[in-house]
Structure formats: structure tokens, C-alpha cells
Protein backbone atom coordinates (compact mmCIF):
# COMPACT_ATOMS: atom_id res chain seq x y z
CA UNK A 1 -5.61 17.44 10.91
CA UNK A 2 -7.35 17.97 7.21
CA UNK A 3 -11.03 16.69 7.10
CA UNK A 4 -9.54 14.50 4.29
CA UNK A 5 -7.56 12.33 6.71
CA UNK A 6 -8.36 8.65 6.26
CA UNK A 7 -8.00 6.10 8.51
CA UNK A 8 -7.53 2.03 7.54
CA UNK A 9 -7.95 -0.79 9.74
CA UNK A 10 -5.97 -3.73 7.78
CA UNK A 11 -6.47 -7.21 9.29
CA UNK A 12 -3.98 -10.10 8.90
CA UNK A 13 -4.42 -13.85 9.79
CA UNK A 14 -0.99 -16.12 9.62
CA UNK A 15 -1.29 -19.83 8.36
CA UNK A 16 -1.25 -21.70 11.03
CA UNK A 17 2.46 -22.46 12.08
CA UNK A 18 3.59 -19.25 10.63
CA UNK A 19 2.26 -16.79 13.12
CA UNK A 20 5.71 -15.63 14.22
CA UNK A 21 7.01 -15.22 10.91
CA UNK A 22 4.43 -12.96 10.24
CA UNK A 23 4.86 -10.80 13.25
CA UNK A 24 8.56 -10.55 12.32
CA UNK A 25 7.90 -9.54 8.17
CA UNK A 26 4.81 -6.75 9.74
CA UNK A 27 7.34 -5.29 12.14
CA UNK A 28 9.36 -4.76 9.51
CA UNK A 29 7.42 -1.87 7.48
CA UNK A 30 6.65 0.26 10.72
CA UNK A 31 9.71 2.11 10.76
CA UNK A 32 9.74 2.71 6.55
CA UNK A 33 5.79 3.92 6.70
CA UNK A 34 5.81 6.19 9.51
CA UNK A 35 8.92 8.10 8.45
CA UNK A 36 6.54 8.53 5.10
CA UNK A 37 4.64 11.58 3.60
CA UNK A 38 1.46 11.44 5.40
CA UNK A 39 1.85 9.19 7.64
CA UNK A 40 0.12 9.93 10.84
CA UNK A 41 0.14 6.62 13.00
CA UNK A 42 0.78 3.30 11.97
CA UNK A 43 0.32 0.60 15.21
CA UNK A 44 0.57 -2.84 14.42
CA UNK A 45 -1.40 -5.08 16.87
CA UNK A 46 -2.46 -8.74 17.70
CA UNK A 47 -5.28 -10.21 18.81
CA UNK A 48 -4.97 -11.34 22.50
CA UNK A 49 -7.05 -14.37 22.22
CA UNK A 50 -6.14 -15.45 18.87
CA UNK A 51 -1.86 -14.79 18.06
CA UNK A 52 -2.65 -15.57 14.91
CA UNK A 53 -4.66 -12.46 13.69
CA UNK A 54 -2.68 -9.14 13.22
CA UNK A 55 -3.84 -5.73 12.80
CA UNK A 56 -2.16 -2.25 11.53
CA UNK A 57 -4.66 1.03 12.47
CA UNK A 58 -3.68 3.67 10.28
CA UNK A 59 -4.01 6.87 10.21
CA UNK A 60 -2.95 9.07 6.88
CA UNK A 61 -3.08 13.03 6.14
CA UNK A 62 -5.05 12.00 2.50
CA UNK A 63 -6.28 9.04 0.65
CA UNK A 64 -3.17 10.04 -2.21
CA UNK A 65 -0.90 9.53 0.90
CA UNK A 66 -2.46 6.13 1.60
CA UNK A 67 -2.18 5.43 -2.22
CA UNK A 68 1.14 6.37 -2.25
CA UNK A 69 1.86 4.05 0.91
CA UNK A 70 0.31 1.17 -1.01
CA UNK A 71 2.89 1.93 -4.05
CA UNK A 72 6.44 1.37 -1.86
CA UNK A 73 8.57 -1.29 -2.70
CA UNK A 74 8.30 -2.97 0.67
CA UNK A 75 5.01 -3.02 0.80
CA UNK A 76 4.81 -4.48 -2.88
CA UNK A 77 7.50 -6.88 -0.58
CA UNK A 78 5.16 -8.32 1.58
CA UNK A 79 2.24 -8.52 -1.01
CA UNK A 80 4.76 -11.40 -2.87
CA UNK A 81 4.92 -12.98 0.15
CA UNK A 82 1.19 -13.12 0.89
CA UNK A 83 0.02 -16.57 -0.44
CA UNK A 84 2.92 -18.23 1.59
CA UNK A 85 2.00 -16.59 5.05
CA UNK A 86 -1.59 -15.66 5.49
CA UNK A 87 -4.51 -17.79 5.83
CA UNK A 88 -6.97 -15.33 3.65
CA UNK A 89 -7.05 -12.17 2.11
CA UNK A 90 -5.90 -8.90 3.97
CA UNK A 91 -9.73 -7.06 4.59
CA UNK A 92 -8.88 -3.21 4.76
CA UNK A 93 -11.55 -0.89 5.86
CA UNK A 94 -11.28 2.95 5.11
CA UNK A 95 -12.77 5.09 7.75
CA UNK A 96 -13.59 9.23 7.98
CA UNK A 97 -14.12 10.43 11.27
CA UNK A 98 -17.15 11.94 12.48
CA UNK A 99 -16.40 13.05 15.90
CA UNK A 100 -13.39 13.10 17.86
């Protein structure tokens, strides 16, 4: 793995009501990003406690992969559909790793 691998943690809350829908729409751009350029893991997962809050961990070769990523029509997609579905913002953190 390059030492300019970059890994996101992207955080998702439904509106309430709409949690399902959700899950459905974010299962839908596994398969397309992990058969992309760069594209080292992409997991989508859900809080245990609170099946409203979603989470993909990703894991990309470079930060022009992840930009690329961000540039794909179904990601540009779900990003229409954002005001209808979640209750706030998408937070994103970008991560190096130090150890591992």
C-alpha cells in the first residue's frame, strides 16, 4: 500500500421514517465504487443502537482516487437526493495511518 493511501470515515443520519430508504440508495454505490480505480475497501455500516446513522469506512490508493470517487455520476446521484433523506450534513473525516 502507497504511504499516500487515505482513508474516509463518512457518516450518514436518515430523517426519521426514512431509515430504510437510505440503507437501500447506500447499498447501491458499493458495487460501482469498489470495482473503481483505487478503491481499496468500501464497508458500509450502521449503528447498532441507533438504525438510523450509517457509515461507509473507506479506504483509497490516493487522495486523486478519492477525488475521482467523489466526481461519479452516482455519487453526484445520491448528493441530489440528500436534502430529502438525511437529517444533517454527511461529516467525512480523512485519515493517514500511522501504524498498522
Amino acid at each position: 500500500m502507497s504511504e499516500n493511501m487515505v482513508t474516509v470515515t463518512a457518516h450518514i443520519m436518515a430523517k426519521k421514517g426514512l431509515e430504510e430508504r437510505l440503507r437501500e440508495e447506500l447499498i447501491t454505490l458499493v458495487g460501482p465504487t469498489r470495482s473503481e480505480t483505487g478503491c481499496i475497501t468500501y464497508d458500509l455500516y450502521r449503528d447498532q443502537e441507533n438504525k438510523a446513522l450509517f457509515m461507509f469506512y473507506e479506504s483509497w490508493e490516493s487522495k486523486g482516487d478519492l477525488e475521482q470517487h467523489l466526481q461519479k455520476t452516482y455519487i453526484k446521484s445520491f448528493m441530489e437526493k440528500a436534502d430529502e433523506l438525511l437529517a444533517e450534513p454527511v461529516t467525512i473525516s480523512l485519515w493517514e495511518k500511522v501504524v498498522g
